[in-house]
N, C-alpha and C. Protein backbone atom coordinates (compact mmCIF):
# COMPACT_ATOMS: atom_id res chain seq x y z
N UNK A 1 113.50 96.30 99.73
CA UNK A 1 112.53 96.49 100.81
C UNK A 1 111.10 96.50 100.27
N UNK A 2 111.22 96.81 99.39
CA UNK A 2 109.65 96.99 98.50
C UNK A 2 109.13 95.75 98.49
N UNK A 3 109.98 95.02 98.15
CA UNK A 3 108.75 93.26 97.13
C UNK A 3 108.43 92.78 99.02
N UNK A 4 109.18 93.24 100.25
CA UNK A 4 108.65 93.16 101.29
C UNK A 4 107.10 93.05 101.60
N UNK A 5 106.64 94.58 100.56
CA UNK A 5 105.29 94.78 100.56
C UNK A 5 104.41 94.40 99.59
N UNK A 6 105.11 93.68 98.69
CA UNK A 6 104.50 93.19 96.94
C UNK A 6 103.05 92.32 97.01
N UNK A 7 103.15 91.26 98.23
CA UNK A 7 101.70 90.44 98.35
C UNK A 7 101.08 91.42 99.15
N UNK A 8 101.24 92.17 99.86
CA UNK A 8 100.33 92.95 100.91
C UNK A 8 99.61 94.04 100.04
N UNK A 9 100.42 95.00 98.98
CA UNK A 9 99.94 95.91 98.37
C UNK A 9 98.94 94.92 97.27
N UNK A 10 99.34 94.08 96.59
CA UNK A 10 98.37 93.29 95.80
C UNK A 10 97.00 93.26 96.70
N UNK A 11 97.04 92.73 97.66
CA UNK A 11 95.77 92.44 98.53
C UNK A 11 94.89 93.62 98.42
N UNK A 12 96.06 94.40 99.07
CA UNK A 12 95.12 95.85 99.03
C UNK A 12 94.50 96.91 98.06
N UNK A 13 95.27 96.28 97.13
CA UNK A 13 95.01 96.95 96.12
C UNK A 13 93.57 96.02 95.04
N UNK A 14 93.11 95.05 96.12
CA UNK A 14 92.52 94.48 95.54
C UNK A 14 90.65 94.89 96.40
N UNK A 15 90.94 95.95 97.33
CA UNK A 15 90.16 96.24 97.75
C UNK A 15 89.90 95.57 99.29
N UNK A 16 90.73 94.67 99.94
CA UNK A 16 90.84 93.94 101.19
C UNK A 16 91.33 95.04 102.08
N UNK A 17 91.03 95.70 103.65
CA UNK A 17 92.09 96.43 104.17
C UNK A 17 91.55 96.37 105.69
N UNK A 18 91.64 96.30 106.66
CA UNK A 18 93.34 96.26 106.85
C UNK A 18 93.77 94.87 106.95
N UNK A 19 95.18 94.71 106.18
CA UNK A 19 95.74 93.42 106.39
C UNK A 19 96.26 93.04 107.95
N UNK A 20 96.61 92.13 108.38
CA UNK A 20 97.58 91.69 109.82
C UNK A 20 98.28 90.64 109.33
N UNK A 21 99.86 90.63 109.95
CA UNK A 21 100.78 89.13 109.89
C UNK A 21 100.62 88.92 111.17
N UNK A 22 100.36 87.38 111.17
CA UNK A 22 100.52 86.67 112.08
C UNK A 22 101.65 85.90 112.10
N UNK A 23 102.38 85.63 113.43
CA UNK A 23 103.59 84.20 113.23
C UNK A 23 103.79 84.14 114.83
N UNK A 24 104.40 83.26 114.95
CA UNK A 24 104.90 82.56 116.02
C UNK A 24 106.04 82.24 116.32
N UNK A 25 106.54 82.31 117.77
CA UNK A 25 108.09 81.86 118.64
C UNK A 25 107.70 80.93 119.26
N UNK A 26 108.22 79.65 118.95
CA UNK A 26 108.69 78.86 120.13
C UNK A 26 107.64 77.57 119.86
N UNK A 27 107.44 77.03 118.76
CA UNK A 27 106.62 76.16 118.50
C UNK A 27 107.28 74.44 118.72
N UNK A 28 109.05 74.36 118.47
CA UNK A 28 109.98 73.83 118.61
C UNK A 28 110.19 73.45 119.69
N UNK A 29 110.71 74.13 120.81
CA UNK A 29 111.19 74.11 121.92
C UNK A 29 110.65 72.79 122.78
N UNK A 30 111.30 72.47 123.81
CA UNK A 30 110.80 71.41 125.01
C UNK A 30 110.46 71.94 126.01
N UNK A 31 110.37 73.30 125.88
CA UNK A 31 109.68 74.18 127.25
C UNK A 31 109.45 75.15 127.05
N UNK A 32 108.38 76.00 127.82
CA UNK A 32 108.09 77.18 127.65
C UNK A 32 107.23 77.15 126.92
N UNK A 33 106.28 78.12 126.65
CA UNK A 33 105.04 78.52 126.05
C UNK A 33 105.25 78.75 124.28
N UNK A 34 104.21 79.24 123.74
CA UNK A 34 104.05 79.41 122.29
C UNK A 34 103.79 80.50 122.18
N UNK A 35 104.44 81.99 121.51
CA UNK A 35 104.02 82.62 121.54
C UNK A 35 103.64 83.17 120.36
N UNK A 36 102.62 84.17 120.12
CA UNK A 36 101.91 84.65 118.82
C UNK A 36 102.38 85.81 118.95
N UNK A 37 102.12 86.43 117.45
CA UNK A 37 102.13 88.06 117.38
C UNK A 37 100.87 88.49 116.09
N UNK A 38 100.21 89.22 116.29
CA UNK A 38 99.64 89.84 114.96
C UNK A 38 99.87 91.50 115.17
N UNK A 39 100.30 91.59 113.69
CA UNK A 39 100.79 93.34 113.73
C UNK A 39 100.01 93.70 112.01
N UNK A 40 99.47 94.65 112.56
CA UNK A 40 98.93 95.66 111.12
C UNK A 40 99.84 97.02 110.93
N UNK A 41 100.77 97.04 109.70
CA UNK A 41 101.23 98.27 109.67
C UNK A 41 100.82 99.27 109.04
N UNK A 42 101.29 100.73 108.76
CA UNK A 42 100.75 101.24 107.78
C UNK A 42 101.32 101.02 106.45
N UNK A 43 100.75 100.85 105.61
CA UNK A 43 100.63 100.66 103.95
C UNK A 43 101.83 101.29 103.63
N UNK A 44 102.68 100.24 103.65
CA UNK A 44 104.07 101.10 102.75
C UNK A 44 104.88 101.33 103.53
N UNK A 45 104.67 101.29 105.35
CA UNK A 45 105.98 101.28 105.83
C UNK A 45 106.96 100.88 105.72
N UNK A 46 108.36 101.76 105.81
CA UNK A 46 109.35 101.05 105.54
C UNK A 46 110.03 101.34 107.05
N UNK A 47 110.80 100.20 107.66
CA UNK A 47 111.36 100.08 108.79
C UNK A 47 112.92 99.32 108.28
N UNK A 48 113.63 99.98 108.28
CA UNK A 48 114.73 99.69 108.10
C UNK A 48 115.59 97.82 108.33
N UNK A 49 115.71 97.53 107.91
CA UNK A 49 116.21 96.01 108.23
C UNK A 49 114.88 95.01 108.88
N UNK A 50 113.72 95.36 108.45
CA UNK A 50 113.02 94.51 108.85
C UNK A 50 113.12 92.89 107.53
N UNK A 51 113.06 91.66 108.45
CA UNK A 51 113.13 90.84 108.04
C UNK A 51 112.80 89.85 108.81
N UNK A 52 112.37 88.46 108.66
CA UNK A 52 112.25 87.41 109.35
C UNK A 52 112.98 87.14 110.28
N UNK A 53 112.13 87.16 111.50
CA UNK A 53 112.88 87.42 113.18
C UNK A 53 114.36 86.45 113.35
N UNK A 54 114.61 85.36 112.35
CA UNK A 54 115.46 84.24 112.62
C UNK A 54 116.68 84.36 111.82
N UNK A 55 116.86 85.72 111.14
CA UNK A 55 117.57 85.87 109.94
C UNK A 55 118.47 86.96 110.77
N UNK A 56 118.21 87.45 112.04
CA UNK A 56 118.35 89.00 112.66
C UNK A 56 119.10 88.49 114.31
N UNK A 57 120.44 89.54 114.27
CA UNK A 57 121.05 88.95 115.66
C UNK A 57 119.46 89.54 116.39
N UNK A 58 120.29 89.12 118.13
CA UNK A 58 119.07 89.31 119.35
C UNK A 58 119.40 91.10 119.52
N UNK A 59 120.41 91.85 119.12
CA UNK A 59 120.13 92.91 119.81
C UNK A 59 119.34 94.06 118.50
N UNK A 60 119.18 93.29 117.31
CA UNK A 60 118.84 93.79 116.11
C UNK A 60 117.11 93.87 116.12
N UNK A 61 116.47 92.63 116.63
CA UNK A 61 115.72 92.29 116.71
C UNK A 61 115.00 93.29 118.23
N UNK A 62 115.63 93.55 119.05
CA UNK A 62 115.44 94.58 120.09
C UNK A 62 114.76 95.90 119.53
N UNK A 63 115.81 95.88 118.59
CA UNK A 63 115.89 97.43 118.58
C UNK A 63 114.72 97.32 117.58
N UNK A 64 114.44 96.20 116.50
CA UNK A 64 113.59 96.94 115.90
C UNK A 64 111.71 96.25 116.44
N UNK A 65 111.63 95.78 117.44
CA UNK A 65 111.02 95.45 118.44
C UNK A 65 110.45 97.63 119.28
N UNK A 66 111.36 97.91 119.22
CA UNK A 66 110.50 98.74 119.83
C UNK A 66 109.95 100.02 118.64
N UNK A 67 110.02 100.03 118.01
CA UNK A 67 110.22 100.34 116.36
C UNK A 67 108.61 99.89 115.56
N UNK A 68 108.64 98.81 115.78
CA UNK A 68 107.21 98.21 115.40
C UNK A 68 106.15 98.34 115.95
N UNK A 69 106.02 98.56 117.25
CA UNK A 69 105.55 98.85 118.67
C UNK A 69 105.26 100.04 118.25
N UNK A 70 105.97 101.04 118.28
CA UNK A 70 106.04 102.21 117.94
C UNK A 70 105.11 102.55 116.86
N UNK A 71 105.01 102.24 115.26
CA UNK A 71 104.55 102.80 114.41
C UNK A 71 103.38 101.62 113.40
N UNK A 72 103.35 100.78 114.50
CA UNK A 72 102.00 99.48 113.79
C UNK A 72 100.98 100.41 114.29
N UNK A 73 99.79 100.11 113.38
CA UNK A 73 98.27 100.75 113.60
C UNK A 73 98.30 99.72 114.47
N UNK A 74 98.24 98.57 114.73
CA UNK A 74 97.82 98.26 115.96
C UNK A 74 98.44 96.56 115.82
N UNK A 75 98.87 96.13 117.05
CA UNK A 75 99.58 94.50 117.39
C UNK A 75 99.15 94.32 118.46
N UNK A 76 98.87 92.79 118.64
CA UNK A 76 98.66 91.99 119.96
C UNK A 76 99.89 90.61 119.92
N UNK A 77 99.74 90.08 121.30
CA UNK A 77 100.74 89.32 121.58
C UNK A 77 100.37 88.52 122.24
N UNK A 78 100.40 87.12 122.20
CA UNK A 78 99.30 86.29 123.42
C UNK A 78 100.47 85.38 123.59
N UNK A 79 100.21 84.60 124.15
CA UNK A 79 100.93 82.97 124.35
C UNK A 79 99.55 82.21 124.85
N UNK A 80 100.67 80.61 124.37
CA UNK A 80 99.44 79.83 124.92
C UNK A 80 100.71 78.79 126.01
N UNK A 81 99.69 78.41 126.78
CA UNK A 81 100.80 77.66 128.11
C UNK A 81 101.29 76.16 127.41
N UNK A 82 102.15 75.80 128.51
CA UNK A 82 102.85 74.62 128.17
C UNK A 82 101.48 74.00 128.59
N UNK A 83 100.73 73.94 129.50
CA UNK A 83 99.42 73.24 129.87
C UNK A 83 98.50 72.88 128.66
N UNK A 84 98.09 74.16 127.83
CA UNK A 84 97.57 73.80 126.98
C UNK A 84 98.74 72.99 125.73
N UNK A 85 99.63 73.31 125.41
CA UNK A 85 100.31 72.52 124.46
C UNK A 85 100.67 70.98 124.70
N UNK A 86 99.99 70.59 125.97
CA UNK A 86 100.01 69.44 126.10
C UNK A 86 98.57 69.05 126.10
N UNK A 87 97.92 69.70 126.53
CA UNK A 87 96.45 69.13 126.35
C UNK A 87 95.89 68.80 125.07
N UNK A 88 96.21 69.93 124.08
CA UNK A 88 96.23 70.14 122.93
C UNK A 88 96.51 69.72 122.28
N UNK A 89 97.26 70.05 121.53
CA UNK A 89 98.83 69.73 121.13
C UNK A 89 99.58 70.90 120.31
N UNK A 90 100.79 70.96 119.90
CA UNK A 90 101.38 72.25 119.68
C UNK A 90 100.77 73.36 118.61
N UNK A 91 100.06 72.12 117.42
CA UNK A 91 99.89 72.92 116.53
C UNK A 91 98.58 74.12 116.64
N UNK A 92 97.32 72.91 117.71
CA UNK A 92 96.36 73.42 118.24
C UNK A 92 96.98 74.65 118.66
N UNK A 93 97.76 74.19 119.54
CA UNK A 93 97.97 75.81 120.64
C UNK A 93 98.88 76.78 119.85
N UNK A 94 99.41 76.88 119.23
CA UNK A 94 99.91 77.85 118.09
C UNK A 94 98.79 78.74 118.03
N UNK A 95 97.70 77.99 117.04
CA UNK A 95 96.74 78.53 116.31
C UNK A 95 95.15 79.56 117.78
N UNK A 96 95.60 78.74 119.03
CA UNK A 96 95.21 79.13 120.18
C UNK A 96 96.16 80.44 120.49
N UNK A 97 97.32 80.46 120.47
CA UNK A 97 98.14 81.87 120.73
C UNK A 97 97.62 82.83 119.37
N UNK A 98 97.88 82.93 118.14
CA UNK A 98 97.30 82.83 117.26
C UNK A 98 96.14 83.54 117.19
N UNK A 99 95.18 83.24 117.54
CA UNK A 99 93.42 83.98 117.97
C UNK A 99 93.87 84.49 118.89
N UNK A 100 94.00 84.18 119.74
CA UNK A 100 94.39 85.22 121.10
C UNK A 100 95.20 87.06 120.53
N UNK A 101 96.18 86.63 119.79
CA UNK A 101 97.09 87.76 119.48
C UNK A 101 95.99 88.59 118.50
N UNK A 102 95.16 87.87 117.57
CA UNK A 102 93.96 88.43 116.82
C UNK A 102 93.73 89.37 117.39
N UNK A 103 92.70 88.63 118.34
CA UNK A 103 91.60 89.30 119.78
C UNK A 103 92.01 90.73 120.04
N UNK A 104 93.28 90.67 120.46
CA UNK A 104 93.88 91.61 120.88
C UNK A 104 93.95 92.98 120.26
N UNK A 105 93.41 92.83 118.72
CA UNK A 105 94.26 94.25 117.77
C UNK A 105 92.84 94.99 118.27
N UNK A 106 93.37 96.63 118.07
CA UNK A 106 92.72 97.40 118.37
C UNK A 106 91.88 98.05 117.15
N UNK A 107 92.37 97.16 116.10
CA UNK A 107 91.36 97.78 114.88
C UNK A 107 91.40 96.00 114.29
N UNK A 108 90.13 95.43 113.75
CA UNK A 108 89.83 94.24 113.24
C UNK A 108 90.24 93.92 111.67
N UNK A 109 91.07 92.81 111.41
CA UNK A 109 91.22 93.02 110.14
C UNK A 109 90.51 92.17 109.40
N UNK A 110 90.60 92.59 108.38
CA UNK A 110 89.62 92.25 106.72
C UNK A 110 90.49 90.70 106.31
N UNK A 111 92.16 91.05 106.61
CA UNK A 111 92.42 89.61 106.29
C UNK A 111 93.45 89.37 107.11
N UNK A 112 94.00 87.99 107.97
CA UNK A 112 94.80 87.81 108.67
C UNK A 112 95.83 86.64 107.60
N UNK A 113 97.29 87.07 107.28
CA UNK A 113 98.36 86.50 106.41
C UNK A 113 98.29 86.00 107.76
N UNK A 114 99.12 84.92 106.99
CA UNK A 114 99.71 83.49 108.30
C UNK A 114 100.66 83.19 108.00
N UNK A 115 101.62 83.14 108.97
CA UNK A 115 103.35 82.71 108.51
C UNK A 115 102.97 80.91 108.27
N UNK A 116 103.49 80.20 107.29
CA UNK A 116 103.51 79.26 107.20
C UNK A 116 102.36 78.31 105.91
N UNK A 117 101.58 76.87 106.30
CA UNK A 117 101.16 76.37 105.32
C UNK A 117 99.66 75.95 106.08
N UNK A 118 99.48 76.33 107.38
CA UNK A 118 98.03 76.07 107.79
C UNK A 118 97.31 76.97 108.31
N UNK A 119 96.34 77.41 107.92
CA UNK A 119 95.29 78.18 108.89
C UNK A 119 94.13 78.04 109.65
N UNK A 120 93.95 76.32 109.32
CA UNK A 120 92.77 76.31 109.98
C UNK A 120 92.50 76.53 111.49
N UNK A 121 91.56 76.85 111.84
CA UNK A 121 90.92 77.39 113.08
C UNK A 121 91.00 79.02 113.17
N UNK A 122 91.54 79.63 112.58
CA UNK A 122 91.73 81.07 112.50
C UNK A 122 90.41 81.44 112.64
N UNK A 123 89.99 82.30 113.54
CA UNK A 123 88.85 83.23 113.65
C UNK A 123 87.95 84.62 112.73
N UNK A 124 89.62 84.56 112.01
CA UNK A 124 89.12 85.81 110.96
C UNK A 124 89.57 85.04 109.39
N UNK A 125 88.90 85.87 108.89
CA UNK A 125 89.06 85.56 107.33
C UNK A 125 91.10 85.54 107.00
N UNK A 126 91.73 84.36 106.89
CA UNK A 126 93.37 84.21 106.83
C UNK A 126 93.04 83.50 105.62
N UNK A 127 94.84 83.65 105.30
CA UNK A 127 95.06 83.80 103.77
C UNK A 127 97.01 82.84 104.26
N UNK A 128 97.17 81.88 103.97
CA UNK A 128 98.68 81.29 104.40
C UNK A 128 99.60 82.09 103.56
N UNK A 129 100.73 82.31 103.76
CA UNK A 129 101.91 82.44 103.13
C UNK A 129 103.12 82.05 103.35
N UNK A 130 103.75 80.93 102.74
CA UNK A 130 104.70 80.20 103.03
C UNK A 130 105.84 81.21 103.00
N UNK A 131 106.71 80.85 104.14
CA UNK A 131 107.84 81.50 104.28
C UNK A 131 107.43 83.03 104.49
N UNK A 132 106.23 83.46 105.10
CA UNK A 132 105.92 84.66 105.04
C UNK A 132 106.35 85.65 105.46
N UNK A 133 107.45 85.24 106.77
CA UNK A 133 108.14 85.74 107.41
C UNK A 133 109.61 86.86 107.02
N UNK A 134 109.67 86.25 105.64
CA UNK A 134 110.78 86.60 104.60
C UNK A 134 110.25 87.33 103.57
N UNK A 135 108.66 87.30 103.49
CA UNK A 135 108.34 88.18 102.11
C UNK A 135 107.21 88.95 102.03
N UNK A 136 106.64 89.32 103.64
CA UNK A 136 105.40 89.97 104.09
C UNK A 136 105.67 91.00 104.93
N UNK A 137 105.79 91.91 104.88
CA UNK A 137 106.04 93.15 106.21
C UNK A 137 105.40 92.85 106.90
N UNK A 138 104.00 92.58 107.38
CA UNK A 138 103.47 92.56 108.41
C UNK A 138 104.07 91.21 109.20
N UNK A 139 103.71 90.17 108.79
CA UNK A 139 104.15 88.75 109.46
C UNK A 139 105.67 88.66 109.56
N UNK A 140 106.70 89.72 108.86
CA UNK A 140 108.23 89.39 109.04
C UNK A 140 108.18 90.47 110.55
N UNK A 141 107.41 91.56 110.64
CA UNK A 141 107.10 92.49 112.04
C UNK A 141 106.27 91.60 113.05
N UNK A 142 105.85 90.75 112.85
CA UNK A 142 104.91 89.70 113.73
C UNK A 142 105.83 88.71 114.67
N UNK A 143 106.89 88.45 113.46
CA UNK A 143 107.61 87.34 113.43
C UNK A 143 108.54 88.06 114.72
N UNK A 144 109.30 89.17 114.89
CA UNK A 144 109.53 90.05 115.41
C UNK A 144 109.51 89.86 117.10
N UNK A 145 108.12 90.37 116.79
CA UNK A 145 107.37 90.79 118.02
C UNK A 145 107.42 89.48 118.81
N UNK A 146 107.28 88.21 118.08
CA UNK A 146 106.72 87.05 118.81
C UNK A 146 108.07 86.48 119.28
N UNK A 147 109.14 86.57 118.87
CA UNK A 147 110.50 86.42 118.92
C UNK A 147 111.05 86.97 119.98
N UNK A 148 110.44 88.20 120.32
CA UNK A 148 110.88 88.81 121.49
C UNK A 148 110.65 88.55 122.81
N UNK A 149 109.22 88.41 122.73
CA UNK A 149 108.55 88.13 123.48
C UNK A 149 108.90 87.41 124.18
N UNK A 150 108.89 86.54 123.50
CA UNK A 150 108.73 84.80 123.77
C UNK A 150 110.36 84.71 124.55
N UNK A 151 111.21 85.57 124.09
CA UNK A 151 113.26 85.49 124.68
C UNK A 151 112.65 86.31 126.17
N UNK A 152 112.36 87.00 126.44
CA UNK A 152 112.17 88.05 127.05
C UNK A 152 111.57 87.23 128.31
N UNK A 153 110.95 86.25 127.92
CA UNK A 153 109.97 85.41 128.87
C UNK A 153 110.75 84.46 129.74
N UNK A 154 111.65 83.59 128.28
CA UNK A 154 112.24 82.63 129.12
C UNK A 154 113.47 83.33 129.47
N UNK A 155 113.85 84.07 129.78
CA UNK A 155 114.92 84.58 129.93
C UNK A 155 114.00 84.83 132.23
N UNK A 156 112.86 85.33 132.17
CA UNK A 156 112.63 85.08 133.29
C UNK A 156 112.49 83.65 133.63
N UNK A 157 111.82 83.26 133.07
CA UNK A 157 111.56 81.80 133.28
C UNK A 157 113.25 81.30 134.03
N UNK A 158 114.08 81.52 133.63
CA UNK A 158 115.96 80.96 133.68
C UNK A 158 116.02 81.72 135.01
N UNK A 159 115.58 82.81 135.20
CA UNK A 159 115.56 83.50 136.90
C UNK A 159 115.30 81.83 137.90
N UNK A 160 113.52 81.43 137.19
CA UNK A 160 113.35 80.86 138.39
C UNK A 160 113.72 79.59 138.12
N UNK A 161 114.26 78.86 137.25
CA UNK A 161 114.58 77.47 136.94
C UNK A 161 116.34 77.92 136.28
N UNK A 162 117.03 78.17 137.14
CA UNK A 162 118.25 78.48 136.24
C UNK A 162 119.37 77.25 136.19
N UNK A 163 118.82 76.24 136.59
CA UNK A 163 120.01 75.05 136.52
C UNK A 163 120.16 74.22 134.47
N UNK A 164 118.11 74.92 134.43
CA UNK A 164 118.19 74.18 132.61
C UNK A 164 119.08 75.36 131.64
N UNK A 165 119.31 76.98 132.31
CA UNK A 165 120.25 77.43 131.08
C UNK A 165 119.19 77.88 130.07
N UNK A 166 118.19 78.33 130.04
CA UNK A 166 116.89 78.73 129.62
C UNK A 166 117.16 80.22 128.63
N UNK A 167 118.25 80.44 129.41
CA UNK A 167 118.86 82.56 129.10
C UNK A 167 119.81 82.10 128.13
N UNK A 168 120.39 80.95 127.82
CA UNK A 168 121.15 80.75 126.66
C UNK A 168 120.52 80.22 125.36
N UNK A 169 119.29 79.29 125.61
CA UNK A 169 118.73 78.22 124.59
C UNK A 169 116.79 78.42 124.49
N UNK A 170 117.15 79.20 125.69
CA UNK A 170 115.39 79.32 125.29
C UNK A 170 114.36 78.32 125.49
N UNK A 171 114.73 77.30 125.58
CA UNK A 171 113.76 75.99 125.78
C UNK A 171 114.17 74.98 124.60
N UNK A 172 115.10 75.84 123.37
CA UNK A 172 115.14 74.62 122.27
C UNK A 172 115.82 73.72 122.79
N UNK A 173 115.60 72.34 122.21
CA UNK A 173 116.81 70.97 122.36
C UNK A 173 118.07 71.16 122.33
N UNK A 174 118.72 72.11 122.78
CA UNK A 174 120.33 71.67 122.88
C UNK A 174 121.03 70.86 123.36
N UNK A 175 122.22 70.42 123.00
CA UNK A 175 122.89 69.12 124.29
C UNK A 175 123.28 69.61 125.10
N UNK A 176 123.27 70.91 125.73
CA UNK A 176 123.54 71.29 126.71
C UNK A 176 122.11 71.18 127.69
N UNK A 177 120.77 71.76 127.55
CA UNK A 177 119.66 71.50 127.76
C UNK A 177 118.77 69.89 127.66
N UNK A 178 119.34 69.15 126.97
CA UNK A 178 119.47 67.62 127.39
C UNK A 178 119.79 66.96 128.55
N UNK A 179 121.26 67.69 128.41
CA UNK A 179 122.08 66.95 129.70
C UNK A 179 121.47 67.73 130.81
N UNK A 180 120.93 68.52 130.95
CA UNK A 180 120.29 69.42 132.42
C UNK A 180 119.29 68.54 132.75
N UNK A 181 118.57 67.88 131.57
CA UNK A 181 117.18 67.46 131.81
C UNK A 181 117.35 66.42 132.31
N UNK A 182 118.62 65.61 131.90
CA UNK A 182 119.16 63.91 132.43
C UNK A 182 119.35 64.50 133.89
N UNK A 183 120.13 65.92 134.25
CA UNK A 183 120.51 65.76 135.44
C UNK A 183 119.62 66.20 136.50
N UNK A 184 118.83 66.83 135.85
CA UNK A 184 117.89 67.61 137.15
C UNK A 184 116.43 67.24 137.17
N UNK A 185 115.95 66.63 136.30
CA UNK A 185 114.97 66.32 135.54
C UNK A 185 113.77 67.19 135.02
N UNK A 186 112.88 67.02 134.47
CA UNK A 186 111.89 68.02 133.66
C UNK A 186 111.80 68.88 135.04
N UNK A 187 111.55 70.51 134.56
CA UNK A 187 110.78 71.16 135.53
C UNK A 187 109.25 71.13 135.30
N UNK A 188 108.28 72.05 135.58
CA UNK A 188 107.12 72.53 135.59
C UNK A 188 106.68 73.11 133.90
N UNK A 189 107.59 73.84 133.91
CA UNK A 189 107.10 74.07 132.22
C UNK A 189 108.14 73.56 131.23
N UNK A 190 108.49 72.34 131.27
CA UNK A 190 108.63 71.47 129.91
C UNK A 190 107.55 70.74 129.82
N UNK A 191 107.42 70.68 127.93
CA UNK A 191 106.45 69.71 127.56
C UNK A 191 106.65 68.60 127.29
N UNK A 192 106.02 68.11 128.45
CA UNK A 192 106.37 66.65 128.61
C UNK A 192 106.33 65.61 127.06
N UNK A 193 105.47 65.93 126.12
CA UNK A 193 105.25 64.99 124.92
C UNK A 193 106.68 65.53 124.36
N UNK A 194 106.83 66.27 124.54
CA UNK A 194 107.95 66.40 123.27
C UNK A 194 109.20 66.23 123.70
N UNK A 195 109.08 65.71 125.40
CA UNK A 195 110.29 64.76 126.39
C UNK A 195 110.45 63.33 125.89
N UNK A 196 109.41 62.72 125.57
CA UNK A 196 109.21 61.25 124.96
C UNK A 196 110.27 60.37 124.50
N UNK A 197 110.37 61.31 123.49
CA UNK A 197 111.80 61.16 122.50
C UNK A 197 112.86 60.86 123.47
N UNK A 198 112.97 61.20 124.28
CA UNK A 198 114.64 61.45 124.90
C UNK A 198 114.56 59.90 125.34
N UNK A 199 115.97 59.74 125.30
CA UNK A 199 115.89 58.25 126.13
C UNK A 199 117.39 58.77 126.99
C-alpha cells in the first residue's frame, strides 16, 4: 500500500503541496458523457484496497466511493457532454471534464498528477503519470470517483433509453449494444463520430 504513495510523498517531500489525481470514466464508450474526478488526500492515507477503478468489482468500488468522499481534503467531479465530445473531440473534452473537476476542489493545488501520457490544456501546474491509476493514491481515488460516477449516470441514462442496455455496458461497444444500435438506431446521447466505424 505504501509505494501507492512513493511518487506523491517524493513530490512532497520535495516541497510541492497539496498534490490532486486526476483521471477519467468513459473516454471509450459510444455514448454518454466523459467523466473527470480530481481528489486531494491526506498525506499518507491509507484506505484499504484502494486501487485503479478497473482492477475493482462494481460493488468494491461503491463501497470505497463513499470512503474517499468521506476522508479526501477535498474532490470535484465534472463531466463533459456528448455535445461537446463531438464538437470537440474526446480528448479535448476529457481534458474539458478535467478543468472542470479542478475548478471544483475546495482547496487549490500546487500540482495536478494526471492519469495517463497528456496534459496539455490543464489549468494548473500537472505533472503526467503513466498508468497512474495503479501507482498514485490520489489519481487511483480519482480513478474511483470518476468510475462511479460516470455508472451511476448511465445507469439513469438506461431508465430513459432502456432498449440500448446502458445498466449492463455503460455506453462501451459491446455486441450486444451494436446490435441495439442496428436495431433501434443512435439515440440522443451517442457519439455520433465514434458511430462512423460501424457499418
Amino acid at each position: 500500500m505504501t509505494e501507492l504513495w512513493s511518487i506523491e510523498n517524493e513530490i512532497y517531500d520535495s516541497g510541492l503541496s497539496p498534490l490532486c489525481g486526476v483521471d477519467e470514466a468513459g473516454r471509450g464508450p459510444l455514448a454518454g458523457p466523459v467523466c473527470a474526478a480530481a481528489v486531494i488526500l491526506p498525506r499518507g492515507l491509507v484506505i484499504e484496497g484502494l486501487n485503479d477503478s478497473k482492477k475493482l468489482s462494481g460493488k468494491k468500488r461503491e463501497s470505497l466511493y463513499d470512503e474517499i468522499v468521506e476522508k479526501a481534503v477535498a474532490y470535484g467531479i465534472a463531466f463533459a457532454s456528448v455535445e461537446e465530445i463531438e464538437e470537440k473531440n474526446i480528448l479535448e473534452a476529457t481534458f474539458l471534464a478535467m478543468n472542470r473537476a479542478i475548478e471544483k476542489l475546495a482547496v487549490r493545488p500546487a500540482l495536478a498528477l494526471i492519469d495517463g501520457n497528456r496534459d496539455k490544456g490543464i489549468t494548473v501546474p500537472a505533472r503526467c503519470v503513466i498508468g497512474g491509476d495503479g501507482k498514485c493514491a490520489d489519481i487511483a481515488a480519482a480513478s474511483i470517483l470518476a468510475k462511479v460516477t460516470r455508472d451511476r449516470y448511465m445507469l439513469q441514462l438506461a431508465g430513459q433509453y432502456p432498449q440500448y442496455g446502458f445498466d449492463k455496458h455503460k455506453g462501451y461497444g459491446t455486441a450486444a449494444h451494436y446490435a441495439a444500435i442496428r436495431a433501434y438506431g443512435p439515440s440522443p446521447i451517442h457519439r455520433m463520430s465514434f458511430l462512423r466505424k460501424m457499418h
